[in-house]
Protein backbone atom coordinates (compact mmCIF):
# COMPACT_ATOMS: atom_id res chain seq x y z
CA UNK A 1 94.59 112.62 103.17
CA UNK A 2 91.44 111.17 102.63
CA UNK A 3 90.93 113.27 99.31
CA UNK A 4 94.31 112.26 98.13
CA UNK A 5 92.89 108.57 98.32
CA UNK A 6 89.85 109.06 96.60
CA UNK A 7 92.01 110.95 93.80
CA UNK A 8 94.29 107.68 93.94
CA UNK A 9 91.18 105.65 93.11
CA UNK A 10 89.24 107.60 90.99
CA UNK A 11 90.07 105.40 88.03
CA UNK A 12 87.75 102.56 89.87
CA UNK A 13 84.46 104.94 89.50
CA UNK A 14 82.88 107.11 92.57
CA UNK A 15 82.09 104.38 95.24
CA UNK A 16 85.76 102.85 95.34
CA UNK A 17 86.91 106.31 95.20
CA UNK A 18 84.58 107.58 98.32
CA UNK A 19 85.59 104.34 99.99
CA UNK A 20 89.14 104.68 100.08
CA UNK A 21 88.49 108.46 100.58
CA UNK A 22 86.65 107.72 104.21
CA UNK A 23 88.99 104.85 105.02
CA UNK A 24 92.14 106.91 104.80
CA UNK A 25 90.05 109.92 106.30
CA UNK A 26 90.11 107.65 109.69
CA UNK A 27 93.23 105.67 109.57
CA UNK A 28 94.63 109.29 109.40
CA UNK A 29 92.74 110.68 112.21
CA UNK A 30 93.95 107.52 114.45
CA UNK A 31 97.39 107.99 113.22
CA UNK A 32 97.26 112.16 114.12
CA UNK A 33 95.59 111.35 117.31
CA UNK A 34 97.89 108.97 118.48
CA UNK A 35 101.40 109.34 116.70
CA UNK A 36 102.68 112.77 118.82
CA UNK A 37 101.67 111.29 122.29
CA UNK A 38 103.57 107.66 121.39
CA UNK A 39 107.01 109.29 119.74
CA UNK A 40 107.25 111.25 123.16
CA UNK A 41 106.18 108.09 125.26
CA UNK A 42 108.78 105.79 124.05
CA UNK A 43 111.49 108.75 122.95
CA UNK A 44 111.57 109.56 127.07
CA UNK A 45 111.85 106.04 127.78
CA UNK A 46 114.90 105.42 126.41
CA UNK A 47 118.71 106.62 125.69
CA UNK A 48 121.54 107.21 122.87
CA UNK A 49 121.16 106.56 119.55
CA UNK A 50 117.92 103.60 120.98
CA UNK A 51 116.10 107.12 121.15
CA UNK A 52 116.22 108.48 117.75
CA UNK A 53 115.62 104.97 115.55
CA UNK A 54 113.59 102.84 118.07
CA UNK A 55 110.61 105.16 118.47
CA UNK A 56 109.84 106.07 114.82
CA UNK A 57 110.71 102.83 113.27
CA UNK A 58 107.76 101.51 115.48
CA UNK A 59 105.66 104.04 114.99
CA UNK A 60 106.32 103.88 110.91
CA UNK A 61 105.85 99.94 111.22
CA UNK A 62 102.48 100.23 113.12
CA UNK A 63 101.55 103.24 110.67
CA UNK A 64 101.96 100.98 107.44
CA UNK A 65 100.70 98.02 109.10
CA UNK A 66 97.22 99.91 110.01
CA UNK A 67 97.75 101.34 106.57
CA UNK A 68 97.84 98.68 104.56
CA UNK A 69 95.17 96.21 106.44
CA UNK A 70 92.77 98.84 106.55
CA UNK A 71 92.64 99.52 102.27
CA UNK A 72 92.88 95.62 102.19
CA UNK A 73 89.82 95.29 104.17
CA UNK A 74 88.10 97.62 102.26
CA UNK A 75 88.78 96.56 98.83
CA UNK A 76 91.21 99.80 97.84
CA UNK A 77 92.18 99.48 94.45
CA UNK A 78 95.32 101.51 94.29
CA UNK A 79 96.67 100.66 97.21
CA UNK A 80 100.19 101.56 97.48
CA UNK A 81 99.28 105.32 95.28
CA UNK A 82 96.73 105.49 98.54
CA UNK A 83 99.15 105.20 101.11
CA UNK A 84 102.21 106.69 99.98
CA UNK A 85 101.72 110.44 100.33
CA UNK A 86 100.04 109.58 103.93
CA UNK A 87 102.57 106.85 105.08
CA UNK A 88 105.34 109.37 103.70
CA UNK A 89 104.37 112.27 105.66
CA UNK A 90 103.99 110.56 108.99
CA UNK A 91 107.03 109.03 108.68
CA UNK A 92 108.73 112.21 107.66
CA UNK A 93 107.10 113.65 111.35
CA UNK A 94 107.76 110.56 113.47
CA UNK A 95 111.48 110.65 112.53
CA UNK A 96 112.02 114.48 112.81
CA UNK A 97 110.09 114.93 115.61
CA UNK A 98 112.02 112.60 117.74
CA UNK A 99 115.36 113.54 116.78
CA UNK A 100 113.68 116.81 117.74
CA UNK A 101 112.71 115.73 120.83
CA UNK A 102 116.07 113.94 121.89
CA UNK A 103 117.99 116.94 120.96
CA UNK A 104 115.96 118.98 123.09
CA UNK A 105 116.27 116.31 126.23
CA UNK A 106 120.39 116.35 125.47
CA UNK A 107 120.40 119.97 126.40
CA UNK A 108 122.90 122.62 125.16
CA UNK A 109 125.96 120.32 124.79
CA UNK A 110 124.55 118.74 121.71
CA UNK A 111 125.12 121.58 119.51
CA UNK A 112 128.88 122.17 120.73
């Protein structure tokens, strides 16, 4: 993701580029390190329909939020072309991976 960022910004010369490049390199690192473990943390804490839309509309919200403060800090020109393909993939994962997850905790019955 980190190369799609310094694509985004490659209008702005080389430094803003490599910039935006290494700051989406680690926001997306934190975000892959983190985002699997926290879906399943708050996905086994709770029930129903709280299980499939609590846990990834946090994790979505705290994904744009680090996002989106993180290119501000560092001067990122194109800020919303940065994020987009990264913010759209992890929220793609955090919202099929719980439903994936709840299904599996529902057992057999679901499918019927």
């Amino acid at each position: 993701m980190g190369s799609w960022a310094a694509f985004a910004n490659r209008a702005h010369g080389v430094r803003p580029a490599i910039i935006a490049g290494l700051v989406q390199g680690g926001a997306s690192a934190l975000v892959t390190f983190t985002l699997k473990s926290s879906l399943e943390a708050m996905a086994g804490r709770l029930k129903g329909p709280l299980a499939f839309v609590v846990p990834p509309t946090i994790s979505c919200t705290v994904v744009l939020v680090l996002l989106v403060v993180a290119h501000r800090l560092a001067g990122t020109h194109e800020l919303w072309s940065t994020i987009s393909i990264p913010y759209a993939a992890s929220s793609a994962y955090a919202w099929i991976y719980t439903a994936i997850l709840v299904r599996r905790r529902s057992g057999p019955h679901w499918r019927q």
